[in-house]
N, C-alpha and C. Protein backbone atom coordinates (compact mmCIF):
# COMPACT_ATOMS: atom_id res chain seq x y z
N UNK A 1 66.24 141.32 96.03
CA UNK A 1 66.19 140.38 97.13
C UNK A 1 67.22 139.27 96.94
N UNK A 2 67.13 138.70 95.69
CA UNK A 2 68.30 138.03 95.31
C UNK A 2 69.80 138.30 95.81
N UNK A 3 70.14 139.72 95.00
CA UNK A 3 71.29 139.92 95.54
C UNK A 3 71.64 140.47 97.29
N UNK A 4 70.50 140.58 97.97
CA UNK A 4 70.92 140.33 99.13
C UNK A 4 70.98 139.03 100.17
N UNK A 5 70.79 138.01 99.71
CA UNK A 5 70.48 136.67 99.99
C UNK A 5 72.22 136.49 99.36
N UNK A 6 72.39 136.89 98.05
CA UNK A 6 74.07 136.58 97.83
C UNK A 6 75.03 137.18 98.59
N UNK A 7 74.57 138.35 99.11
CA UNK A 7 75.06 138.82 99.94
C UNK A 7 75.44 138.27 101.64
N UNK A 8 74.65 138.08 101.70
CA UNK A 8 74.42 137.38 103.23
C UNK A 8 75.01 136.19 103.44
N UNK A 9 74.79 135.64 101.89
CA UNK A 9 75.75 133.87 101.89
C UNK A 9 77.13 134.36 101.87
N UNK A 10 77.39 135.20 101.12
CA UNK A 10 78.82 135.41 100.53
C UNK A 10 79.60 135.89 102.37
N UNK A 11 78.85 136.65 102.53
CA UNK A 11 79.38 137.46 104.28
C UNK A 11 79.31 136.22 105.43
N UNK A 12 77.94 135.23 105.31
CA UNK A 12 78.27 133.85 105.73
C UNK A 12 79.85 133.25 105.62
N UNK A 13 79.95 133.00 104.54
CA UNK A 13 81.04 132.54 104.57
C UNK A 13 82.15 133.27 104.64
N UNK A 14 82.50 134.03 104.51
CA UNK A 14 83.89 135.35 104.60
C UNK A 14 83.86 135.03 106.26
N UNK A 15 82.38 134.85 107.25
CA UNK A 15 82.94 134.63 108.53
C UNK A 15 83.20 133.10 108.83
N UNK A 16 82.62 132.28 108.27
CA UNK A 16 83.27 130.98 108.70
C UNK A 16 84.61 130.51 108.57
N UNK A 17 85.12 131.27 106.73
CA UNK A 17 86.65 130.89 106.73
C UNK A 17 87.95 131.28 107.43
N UNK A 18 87.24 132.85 108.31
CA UNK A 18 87.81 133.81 108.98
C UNK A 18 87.93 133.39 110.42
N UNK A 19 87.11 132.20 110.97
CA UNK A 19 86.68 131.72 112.33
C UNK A 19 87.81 130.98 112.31
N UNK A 20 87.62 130.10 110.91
CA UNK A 20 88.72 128.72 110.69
C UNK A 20 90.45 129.46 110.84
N UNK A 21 90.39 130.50 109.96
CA UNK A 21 91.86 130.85 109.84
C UNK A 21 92.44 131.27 110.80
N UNK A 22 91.44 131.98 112.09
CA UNK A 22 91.66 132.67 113.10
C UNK A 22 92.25 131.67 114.20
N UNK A 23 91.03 130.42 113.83
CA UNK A 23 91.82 129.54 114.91
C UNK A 23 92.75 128.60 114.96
N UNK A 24 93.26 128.40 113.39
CA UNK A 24 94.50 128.11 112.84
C UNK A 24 95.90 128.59 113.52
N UNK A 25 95.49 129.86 113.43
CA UNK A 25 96.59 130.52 113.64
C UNK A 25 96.49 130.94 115.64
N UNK A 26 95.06 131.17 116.26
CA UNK A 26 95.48 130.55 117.41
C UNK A 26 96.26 129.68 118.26
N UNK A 27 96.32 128.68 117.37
CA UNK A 27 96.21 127.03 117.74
C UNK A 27 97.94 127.70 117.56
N UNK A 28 98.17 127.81 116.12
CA UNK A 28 99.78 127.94 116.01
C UNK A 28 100.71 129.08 117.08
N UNK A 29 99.92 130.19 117.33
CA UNK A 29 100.66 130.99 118.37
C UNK A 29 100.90 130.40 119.33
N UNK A 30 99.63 129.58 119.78
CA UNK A 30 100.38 128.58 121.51
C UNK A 30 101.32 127.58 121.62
N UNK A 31 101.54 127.12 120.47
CA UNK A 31 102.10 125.86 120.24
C UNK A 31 103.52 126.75 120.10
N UNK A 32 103.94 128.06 119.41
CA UNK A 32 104.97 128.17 119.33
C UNK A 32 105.68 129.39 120.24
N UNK A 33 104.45 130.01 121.09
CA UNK A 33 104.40 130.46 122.38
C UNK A 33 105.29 130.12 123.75
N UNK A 34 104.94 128.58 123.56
CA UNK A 34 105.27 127.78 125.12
C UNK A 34 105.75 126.43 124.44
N UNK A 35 106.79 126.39 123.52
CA UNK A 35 107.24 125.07 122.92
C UNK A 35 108.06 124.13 123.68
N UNK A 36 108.17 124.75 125.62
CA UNK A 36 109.02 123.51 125.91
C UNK A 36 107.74 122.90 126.39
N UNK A 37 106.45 123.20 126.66
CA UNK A 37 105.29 122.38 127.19
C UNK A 37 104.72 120.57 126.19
N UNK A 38 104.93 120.16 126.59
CA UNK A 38 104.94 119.12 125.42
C UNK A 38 102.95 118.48 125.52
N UNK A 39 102.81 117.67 124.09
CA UNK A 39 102.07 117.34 123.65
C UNK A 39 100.43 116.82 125.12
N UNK A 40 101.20 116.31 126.12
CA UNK A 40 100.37 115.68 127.01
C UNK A 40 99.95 116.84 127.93
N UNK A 41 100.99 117.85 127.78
CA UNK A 41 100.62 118.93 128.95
C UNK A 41 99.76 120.26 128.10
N UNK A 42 98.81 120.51 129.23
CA UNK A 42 97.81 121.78 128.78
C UNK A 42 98.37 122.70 129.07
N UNK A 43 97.62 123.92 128.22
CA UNK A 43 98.55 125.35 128.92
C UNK A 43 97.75 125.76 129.59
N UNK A 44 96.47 125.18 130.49
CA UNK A 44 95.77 125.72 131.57
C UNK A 44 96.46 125.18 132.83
N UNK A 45 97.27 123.73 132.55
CA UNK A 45 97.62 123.57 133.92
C UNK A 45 99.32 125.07 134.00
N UNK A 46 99.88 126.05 133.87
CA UNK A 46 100.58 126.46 134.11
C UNK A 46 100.25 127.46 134.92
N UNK A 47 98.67 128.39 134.81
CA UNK A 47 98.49 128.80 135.58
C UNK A 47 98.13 128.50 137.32
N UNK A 48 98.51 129.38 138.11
CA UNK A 48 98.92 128.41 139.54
C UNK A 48 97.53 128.99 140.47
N UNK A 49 96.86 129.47 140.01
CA UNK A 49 95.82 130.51 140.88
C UNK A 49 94.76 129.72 140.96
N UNK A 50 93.65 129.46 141.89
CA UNK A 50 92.54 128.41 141.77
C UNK A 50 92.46 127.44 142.62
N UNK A 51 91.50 126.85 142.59
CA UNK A 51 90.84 125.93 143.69
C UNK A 51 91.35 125.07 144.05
N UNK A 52 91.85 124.30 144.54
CA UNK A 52 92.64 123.00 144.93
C UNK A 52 92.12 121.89 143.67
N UNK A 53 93.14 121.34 142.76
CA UNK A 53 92.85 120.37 141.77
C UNK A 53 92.96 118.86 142.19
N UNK A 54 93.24 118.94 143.15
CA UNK A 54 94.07 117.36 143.77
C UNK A 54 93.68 117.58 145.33
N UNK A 55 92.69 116.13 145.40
CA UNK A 55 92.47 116.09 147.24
C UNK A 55 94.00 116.02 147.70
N UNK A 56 93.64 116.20 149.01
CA UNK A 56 94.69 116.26 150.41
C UNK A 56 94.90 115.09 150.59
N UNK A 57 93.84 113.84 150.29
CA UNK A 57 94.61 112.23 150.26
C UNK A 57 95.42 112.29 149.15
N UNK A 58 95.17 112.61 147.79
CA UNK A 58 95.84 112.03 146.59
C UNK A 58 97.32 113.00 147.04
N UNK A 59 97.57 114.45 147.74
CA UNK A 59 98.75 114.60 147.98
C UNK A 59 99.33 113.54 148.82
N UNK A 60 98.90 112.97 149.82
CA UNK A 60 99.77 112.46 151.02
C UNK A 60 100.02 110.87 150.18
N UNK A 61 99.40 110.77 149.24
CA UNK A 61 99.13 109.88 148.72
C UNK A 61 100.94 109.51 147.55
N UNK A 62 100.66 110.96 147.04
CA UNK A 62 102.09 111.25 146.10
C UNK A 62 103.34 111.14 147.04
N UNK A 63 103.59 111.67 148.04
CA UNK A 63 104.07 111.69 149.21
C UNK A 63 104.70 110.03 149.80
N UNK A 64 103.82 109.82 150.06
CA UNK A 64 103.93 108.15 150.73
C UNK A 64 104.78 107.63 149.61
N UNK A 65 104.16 107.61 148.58
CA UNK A 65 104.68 106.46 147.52
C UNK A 65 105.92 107.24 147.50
N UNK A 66 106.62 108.44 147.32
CA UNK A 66 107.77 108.27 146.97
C UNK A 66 108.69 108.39 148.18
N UNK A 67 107.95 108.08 149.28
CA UNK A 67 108.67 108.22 150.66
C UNK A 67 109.20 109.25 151.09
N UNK A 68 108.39 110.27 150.94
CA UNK A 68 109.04 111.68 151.91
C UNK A 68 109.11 112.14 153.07
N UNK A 69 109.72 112.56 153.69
CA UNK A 69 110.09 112.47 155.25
C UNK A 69 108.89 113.59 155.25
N UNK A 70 108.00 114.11 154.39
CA UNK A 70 107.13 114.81 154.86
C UNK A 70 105.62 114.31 154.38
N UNK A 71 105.40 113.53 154.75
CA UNK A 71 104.32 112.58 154.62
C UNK A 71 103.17 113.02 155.42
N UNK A 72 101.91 112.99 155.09
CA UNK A 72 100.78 113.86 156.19
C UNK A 72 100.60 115.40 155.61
N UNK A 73 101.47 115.80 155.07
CA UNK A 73 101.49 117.15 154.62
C UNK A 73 100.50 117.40 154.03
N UNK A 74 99.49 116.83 153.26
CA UNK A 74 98.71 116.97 152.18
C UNK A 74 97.78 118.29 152.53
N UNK A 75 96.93 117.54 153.94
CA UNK A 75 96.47 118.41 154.37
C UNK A 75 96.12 119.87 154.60
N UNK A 76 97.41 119.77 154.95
CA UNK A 76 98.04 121.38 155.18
C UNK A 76 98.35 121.79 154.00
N UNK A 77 98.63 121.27 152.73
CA UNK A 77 98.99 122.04 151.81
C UNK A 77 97.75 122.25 151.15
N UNK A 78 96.34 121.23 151.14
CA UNK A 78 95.31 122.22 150.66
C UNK A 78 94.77 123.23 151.45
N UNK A 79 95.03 123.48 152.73
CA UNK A 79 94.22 124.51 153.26
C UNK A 79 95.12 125.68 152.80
N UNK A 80 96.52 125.70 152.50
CA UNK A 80 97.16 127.06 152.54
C UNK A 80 96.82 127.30 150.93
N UNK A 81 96.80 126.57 150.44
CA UNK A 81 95.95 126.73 148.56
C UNK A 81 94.62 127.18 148.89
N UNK A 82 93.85 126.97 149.75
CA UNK A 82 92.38 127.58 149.89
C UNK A 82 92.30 129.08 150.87
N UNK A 83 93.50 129.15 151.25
CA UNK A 83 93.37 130.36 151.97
C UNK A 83 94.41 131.38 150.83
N UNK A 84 95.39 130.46 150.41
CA UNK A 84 96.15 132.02 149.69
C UNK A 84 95.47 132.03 147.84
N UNK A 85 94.38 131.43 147.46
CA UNK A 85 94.05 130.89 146.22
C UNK A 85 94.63 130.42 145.44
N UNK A 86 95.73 130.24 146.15
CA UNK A 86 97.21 129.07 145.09
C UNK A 86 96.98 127.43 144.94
N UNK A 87 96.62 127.20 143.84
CA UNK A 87 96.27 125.81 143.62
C UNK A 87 97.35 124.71 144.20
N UNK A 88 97.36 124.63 145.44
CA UNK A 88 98.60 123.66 146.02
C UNK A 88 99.16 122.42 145.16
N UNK A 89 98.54 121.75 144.25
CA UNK A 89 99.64 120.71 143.47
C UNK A 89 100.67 121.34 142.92
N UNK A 90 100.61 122.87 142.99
CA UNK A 90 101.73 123.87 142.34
C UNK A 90 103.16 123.59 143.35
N UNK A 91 102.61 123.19 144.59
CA UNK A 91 103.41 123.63 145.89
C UNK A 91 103.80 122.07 145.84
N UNK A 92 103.34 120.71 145.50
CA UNK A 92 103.85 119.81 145.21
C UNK A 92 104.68 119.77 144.14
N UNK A 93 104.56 120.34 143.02
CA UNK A 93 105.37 119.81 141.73
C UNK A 93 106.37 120.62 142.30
N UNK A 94 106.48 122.09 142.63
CA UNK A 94 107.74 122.56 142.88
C UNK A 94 108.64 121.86 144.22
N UNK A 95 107.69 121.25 144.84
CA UNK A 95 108.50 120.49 145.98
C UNK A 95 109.15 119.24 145.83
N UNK A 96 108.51 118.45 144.38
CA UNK A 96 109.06 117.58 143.55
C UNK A 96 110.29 117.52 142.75
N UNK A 97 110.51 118.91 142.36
CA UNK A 97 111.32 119.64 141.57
C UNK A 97 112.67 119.75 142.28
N UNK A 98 112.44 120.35 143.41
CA UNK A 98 113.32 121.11 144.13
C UNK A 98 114.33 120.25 144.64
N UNK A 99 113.96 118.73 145.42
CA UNK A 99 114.20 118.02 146.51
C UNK A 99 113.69 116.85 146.16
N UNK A 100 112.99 116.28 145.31
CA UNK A 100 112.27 115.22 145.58
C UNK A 100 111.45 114.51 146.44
N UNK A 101 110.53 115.75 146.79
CA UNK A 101 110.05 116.02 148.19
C UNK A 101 110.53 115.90 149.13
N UNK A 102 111.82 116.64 149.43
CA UNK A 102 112.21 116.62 150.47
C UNK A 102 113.79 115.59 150.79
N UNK A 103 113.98 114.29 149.66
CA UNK A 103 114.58 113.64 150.20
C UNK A 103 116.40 113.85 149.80
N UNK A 104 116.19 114.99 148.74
CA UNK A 104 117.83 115.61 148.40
C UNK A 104 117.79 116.63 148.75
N UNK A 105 118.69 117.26 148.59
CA UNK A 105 119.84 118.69 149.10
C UNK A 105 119.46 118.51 150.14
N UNK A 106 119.62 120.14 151.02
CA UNK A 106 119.27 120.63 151.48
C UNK A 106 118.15 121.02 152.72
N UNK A 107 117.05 120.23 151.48
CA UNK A 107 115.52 120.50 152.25
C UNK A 107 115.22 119.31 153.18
N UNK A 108 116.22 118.14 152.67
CA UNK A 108 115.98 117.33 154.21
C UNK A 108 116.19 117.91 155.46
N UNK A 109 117.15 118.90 155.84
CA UNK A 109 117.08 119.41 157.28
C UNK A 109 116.49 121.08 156.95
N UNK A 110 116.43 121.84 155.95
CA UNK A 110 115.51 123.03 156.02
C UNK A 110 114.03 122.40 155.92
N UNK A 111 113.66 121.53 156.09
CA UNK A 111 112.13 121.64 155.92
C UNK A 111 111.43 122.67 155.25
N UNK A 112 112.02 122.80 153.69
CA UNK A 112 111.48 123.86 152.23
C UNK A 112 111.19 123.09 151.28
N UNK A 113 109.73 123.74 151.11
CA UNK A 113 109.62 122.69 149.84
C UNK A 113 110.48 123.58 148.48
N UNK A 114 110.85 124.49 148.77
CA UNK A 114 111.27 125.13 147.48
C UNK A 114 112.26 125.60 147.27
N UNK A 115 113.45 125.30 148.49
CA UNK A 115 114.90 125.64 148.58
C UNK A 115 114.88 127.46 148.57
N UNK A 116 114.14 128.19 149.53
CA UNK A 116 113.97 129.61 149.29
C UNK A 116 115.55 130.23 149.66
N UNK A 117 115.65 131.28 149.29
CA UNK A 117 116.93 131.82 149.54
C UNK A 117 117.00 132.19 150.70
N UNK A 118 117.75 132.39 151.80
CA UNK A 118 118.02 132.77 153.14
C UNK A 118 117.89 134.51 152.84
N UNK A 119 116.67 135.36 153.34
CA UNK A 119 117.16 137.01 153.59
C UNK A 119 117.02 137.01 155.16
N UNK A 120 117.38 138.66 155.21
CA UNK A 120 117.32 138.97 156.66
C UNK A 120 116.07 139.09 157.48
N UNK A 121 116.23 138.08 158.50
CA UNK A 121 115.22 138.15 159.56
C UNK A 121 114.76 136.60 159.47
N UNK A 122 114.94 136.02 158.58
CA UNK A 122 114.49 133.97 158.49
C UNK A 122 115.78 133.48 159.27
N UNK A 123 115.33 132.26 159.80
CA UNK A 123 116.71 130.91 160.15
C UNK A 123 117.57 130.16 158.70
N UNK A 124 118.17 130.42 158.82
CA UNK A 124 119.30 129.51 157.70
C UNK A 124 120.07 128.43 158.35
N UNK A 125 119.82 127.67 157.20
CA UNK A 125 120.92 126.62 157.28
C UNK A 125 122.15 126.70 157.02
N UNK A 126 122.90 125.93 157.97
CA UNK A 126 124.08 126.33 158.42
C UNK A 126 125.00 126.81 157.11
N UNK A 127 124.84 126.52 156.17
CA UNK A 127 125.90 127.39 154.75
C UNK A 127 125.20 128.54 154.73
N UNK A 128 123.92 129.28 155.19
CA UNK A 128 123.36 130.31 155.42
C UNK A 128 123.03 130.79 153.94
N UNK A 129 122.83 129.89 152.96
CA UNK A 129 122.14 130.10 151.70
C UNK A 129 120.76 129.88 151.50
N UNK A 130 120.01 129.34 152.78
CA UNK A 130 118.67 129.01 152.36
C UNK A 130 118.12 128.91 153.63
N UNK A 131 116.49 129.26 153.71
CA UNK A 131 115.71 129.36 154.80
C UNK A 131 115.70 127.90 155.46
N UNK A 132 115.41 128.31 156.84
CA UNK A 132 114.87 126.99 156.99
C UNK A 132 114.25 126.87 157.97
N UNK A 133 113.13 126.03 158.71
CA UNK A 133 112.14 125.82 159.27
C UNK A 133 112.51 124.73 160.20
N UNK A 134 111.46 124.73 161.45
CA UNK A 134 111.47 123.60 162.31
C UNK A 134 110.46 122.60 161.93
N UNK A 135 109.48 122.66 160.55
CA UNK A 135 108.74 122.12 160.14
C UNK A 135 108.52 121.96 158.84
N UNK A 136 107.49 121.06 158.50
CA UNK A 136 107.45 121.01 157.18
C UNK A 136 105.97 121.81 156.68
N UNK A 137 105.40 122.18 157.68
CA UNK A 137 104.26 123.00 157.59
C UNK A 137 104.85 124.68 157.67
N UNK A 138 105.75 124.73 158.75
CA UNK A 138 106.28 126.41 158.29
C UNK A 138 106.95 126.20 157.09
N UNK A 139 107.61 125.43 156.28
CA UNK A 139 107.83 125.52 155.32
C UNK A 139 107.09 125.81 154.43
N UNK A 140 106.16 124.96 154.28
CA UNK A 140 104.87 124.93 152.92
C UNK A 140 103.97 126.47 153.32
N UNK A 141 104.11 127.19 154.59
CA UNK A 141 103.43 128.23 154.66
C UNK A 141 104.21 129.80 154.02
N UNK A 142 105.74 129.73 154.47
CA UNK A 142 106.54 130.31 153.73
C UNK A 142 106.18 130.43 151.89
N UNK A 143 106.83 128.80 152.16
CA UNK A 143 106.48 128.84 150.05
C UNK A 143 104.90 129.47 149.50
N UNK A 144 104.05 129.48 150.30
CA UNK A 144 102.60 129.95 149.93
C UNK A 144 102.61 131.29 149.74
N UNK A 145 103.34 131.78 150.95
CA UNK A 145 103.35 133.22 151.40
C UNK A 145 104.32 133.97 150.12
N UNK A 146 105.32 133.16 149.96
CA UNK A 146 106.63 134.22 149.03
C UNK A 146 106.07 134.24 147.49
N UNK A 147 105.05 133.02 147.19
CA UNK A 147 104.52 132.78 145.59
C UNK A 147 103.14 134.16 145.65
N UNK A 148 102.78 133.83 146.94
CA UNK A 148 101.49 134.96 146.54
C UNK A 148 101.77 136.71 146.97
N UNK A 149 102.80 137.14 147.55
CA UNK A 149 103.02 138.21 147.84
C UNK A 149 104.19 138.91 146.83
N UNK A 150 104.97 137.94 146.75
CA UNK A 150 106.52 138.37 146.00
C UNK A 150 105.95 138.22 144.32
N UNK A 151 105.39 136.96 144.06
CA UNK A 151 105.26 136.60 142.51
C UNK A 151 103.76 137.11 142.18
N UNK A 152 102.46 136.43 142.63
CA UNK A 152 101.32 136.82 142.24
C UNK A 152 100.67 138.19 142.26
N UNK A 153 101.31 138.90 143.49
CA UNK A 153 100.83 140.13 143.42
C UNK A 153 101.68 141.16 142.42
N UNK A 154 103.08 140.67 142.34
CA UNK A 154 103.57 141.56 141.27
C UNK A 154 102.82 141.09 139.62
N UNK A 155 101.92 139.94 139.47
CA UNK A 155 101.18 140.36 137.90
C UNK A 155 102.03 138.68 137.46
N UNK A 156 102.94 138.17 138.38
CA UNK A 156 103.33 136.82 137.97
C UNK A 156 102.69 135.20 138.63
N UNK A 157 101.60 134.85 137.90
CA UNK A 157 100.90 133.68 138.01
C UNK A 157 100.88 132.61 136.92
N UNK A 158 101.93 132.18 136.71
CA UNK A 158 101.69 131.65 135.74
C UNK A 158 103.44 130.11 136.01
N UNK A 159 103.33 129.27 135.97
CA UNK A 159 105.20 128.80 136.11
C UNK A 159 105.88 129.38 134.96
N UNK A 160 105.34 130.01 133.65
CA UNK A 160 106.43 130.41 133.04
C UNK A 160 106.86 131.80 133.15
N UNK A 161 106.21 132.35 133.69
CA UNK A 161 106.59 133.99 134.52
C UNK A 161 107.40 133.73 135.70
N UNK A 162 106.69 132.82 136.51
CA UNK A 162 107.52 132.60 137.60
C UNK A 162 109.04 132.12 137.65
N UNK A 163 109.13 131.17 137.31
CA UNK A 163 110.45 130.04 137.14
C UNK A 163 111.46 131.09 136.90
N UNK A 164 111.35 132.15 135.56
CA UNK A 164 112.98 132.46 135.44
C UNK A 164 113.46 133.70 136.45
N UNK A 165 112.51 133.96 137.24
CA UNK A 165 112.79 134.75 138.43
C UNK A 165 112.92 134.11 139.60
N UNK A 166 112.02 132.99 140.05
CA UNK A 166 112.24 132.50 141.07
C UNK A 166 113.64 131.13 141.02
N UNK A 167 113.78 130.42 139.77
CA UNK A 167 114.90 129.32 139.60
C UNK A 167 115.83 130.13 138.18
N UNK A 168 116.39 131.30 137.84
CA UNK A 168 117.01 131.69 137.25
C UNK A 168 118.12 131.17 136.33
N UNK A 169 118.40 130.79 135.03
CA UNK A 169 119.44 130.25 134.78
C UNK A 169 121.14 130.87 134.94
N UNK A 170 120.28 132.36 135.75
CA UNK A 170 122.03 133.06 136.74
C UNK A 170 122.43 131.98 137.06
N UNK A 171 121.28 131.49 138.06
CA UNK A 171 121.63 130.46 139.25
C UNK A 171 122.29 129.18 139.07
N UNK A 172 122.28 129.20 137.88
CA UNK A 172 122.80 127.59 137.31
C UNK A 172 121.59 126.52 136.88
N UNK A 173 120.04 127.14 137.06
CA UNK A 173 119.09 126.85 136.62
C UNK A 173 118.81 126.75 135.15
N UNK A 174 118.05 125.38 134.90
CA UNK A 174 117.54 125.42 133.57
C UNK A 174 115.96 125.34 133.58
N UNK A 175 115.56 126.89 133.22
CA UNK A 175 114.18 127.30 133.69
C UNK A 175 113.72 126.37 132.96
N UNK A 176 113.65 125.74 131.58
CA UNK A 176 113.03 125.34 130.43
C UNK A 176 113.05 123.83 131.25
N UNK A 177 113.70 123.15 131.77
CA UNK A 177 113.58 122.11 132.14
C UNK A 177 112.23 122.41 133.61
N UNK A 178 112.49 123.11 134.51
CA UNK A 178 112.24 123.78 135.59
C UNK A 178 110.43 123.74 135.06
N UNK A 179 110.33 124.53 134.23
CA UNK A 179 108.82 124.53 134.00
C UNK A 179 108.59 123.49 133.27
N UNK A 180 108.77 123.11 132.94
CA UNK A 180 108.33 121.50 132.04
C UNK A 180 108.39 120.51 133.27
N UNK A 181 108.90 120.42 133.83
CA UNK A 181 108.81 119.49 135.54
C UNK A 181 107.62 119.83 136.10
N UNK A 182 107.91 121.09 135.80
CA UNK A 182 106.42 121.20 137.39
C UNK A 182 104.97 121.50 136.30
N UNK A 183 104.71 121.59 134.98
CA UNK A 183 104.15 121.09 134.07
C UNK A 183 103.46 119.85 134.16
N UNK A 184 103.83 119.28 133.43
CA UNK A 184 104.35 117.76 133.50
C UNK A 184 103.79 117.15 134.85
N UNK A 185 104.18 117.65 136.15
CA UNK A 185 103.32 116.92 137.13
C UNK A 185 102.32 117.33 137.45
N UNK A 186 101.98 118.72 137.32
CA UNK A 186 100.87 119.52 137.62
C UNK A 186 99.39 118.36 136.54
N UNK A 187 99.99 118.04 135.71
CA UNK A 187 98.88 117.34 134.69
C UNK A 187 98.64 116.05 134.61
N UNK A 188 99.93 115.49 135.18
CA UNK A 188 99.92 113.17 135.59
C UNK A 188 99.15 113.83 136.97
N UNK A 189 99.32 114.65 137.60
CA UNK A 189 97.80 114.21 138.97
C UNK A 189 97.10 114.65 138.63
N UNK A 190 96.55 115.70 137.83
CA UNK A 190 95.07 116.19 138.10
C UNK A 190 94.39 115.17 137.28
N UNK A 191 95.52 114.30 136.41
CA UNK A 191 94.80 113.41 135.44
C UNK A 191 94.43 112.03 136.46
N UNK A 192 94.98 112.12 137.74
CA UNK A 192 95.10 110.88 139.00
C UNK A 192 95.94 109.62 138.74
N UNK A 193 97.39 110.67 138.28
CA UNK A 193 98.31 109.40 138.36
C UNK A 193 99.19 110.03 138.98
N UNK A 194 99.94 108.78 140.02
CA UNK A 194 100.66 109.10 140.80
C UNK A 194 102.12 108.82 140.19
């Protein structure tokens, strides 16, 4: 009886040090996994799939303060997150990213939050490199539509799957910066800073 009581302690512990080492080395695979994500940012905010994290005020809210000609949007960007299951602050940080919501390149007269590429059968802007819209709601419905049909259904949900296909460093993109941006904001709002 003895030696099965030593037994049982001894196998006790073989699993506790095995729990510890296991999650040692967890801890170290993520950290050296996703090393441009820095210390403040989680690696749950990268996935983009899920419930709306941020009311429709606190968007219009991000919006206002940095003065975007698309102000009011909030709205509309949580319902197209509740209808396509794309967590819309995704559709802010990349619209942050892209344009500064709106108020450089391009997307001031395409109304995109995401600078999409012009294919056949969309309106382009006049250099005919990029879509563009009579709104800022067909815009944000586009960007919903091309993340959940083109990226999520091919098995890519995540900004670091996404980014080097959708902002490529072909393109003159620096994905590593690219996902650390939309990182980075995805986690100052859900934390409710603007």
């Amino acid at each position: 009886m003895r030696s099965f009581g030593s037994t049982l302690l001894f196998l006790g512990l073989v699993a506790v040090v095995g729990y510890l080492v296991l999650g040692s080395m967890q801890s170290s695979k993520a950290v050296t996994s996703a090393p441009l994500l820095t210390q403040t940012t989680s690696l749950t905010s990268d996935r983009i799939l899920g419930r709306p994290s941020v009311s429709a005020a606190f968007m219009d809210k991000v919006l206002d303060q940095a003065g975007s000609p698309a102000k009011g949007l909030g709205k509309s960007l949580y319902a197209l997150g509740q209808e396509t299951g794309i967590d819309p602050v995704y559709a802010l940080a990349f619209f942050h990213h892209e344009s500064s919501f709106g108020l450089r390149g391009v997307a001031a007269t395409t109304h995109s939050l995401g600078n999409i590429r012009c294919t056949q059968g969309w309106t382009c802007d006049p250099s005919g490199g990029y879509r563009a819209y009579d709104t800022w709601i067909l815009g944000a419905e586009d960007w919903f539509n091309l993340i959940k049909h083109v990226y999520v259904d091919a098995g890519r949900d995540t900004v670091t799957t996404i980014i080097p296909v959708y902002a490529p460093s072909g393109d003159n993109n620096d994905e590593h910066a690219y996902i650390q941006s939309v990182c980075d904001d995805v986690a100052r709002w859900r934390a409710g800073r603007v």
